[in-house]
Protein backbone atom coordinates (compact mmCIF):
# COMPACT_ATOMS: atom_id res chain seq x y z
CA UNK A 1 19.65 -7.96 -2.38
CA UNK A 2 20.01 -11.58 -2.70
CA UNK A 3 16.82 -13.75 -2.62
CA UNK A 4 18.24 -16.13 0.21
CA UNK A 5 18.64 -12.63 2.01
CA UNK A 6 15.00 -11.63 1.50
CA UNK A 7 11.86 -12.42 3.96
CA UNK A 8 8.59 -12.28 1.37
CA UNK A 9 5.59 -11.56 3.02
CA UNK A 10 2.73 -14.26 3.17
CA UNK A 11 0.52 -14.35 -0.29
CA UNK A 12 -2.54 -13.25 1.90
CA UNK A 13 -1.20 -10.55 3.63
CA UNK A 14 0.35 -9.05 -0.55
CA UNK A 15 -3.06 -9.77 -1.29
CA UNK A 16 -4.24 -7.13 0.76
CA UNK A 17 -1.59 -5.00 -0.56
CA UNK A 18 -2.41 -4.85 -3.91
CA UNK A 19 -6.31 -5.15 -3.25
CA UNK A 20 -5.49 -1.78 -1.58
CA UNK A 21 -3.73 -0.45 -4.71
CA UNK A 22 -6.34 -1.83 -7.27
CA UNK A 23 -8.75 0.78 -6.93
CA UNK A 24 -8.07 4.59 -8.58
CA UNK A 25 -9.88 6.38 -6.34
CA UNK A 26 -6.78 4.83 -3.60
CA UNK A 27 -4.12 4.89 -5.90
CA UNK A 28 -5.11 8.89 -6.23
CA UNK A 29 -5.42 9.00 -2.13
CA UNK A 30 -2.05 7.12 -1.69
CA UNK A 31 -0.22 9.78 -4.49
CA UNK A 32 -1.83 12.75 -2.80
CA UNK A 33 -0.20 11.19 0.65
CA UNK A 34 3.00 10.82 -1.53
CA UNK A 35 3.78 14.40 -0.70
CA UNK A 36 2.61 14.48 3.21
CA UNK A 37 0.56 14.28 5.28
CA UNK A 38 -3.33 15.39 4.85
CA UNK A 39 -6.53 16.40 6.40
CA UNK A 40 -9.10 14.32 5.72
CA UNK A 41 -11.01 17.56 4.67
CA UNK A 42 -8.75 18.04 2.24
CA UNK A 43 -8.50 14.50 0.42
CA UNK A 44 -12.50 15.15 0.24
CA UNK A 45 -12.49 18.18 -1.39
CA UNK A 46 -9.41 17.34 -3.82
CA UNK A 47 -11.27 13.97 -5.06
CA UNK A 48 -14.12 16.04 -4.46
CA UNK A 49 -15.66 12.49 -2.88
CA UNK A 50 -18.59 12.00 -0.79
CA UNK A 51 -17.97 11.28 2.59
CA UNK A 52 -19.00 7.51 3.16
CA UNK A 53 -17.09 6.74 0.05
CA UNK A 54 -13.82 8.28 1.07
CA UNK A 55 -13.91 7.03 4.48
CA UNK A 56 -14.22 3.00 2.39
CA UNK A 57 -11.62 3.93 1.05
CA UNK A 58 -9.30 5.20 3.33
CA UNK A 59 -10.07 1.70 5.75
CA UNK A 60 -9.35 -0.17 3.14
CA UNK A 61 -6.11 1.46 2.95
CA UNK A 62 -5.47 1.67 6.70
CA UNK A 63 -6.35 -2.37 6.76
CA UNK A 64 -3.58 -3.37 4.37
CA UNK A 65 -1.39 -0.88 6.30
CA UNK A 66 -0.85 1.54 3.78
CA UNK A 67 -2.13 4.33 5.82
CA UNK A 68 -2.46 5.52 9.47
CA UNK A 69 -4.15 8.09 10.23
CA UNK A 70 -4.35 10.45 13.85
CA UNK A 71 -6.50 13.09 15.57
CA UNK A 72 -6.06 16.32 16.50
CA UNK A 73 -9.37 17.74 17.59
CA UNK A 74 -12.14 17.43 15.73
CA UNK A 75 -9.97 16.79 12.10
CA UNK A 76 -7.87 13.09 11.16
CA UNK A 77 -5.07 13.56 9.26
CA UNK A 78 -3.60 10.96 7.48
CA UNK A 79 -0.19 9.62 6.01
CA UNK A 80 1.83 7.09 4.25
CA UNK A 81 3.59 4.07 5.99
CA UNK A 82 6.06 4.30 3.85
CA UNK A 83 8.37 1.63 5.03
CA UNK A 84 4.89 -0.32 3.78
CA UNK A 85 5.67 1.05 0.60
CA UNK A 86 9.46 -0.26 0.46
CA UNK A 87 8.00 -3.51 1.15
CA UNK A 88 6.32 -3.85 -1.16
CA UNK A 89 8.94 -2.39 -4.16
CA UNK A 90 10.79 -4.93 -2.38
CA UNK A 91 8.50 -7.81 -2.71
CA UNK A 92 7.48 -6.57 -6.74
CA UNK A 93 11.56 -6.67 -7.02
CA UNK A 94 11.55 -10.00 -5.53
CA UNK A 95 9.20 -11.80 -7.64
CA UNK A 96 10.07 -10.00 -10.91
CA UNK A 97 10.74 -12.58 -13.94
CA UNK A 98 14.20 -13.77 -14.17
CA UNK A 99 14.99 -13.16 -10.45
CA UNK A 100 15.07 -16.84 -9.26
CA UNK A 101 17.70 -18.34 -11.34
CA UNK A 102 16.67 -21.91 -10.81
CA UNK A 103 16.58 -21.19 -6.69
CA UNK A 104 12.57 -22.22 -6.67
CA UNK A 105 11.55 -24.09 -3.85
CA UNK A 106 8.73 -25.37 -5.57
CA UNK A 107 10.80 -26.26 -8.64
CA UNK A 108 8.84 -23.88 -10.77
CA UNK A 109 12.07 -22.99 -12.82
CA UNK A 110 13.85 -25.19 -15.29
């Protein structure tokens, strides 16, 4: 993919990307939803996590847009946006060192 090509997101709203990644206790939550969807029962019990904590969590997630979640009765189940997640390989790609080959709009490159 060619940088001209390419539509980065605003700083702010990769900011709240990665601020959703930086934690381990949402890194685990995000590789657990790697493989489908879950119950919200069962991301408690597998981090074996208090309830407050994991619900933090898992609106921190939902607020970048990492996660959605839905209800079916009385249980929320949630999942992986995972054109989210090609986003933001996309964006990581984009900004890797050595991509811009003098292109830099602020002249950052020599």
């Amino acid at each position: 993919m060619r940088m001209a090509s390419l539509t980065l997101p605003t700083t702010s709203r990769a900011a709240r990307w990665f601020h959703a990644l930086s934690d381990e206790t949402r890194l685990e939550i995000v590789e657990m939803l790697s493989h489908g969807e879950r119950c919200v029962c069962e991301l408690q019990d597998a981090l074996d996590a208090a309830q407050s904590r994991l619900s933090f969590h898992l609106k921190t997630l939902k607020d970048s847009g990492l996660v959605s979640d839905r209800r079916d009765g009385r249980w929320v189940y949630y999942s992986l946006n995972r054109e989210l997640l090609d986003e933001i390989a996309t964006f990581a790609q984009a900004v890797k060192p050595g991509k811009h080959a003098g292109s830099c709009v602020r002249a950052c490159c020599p």
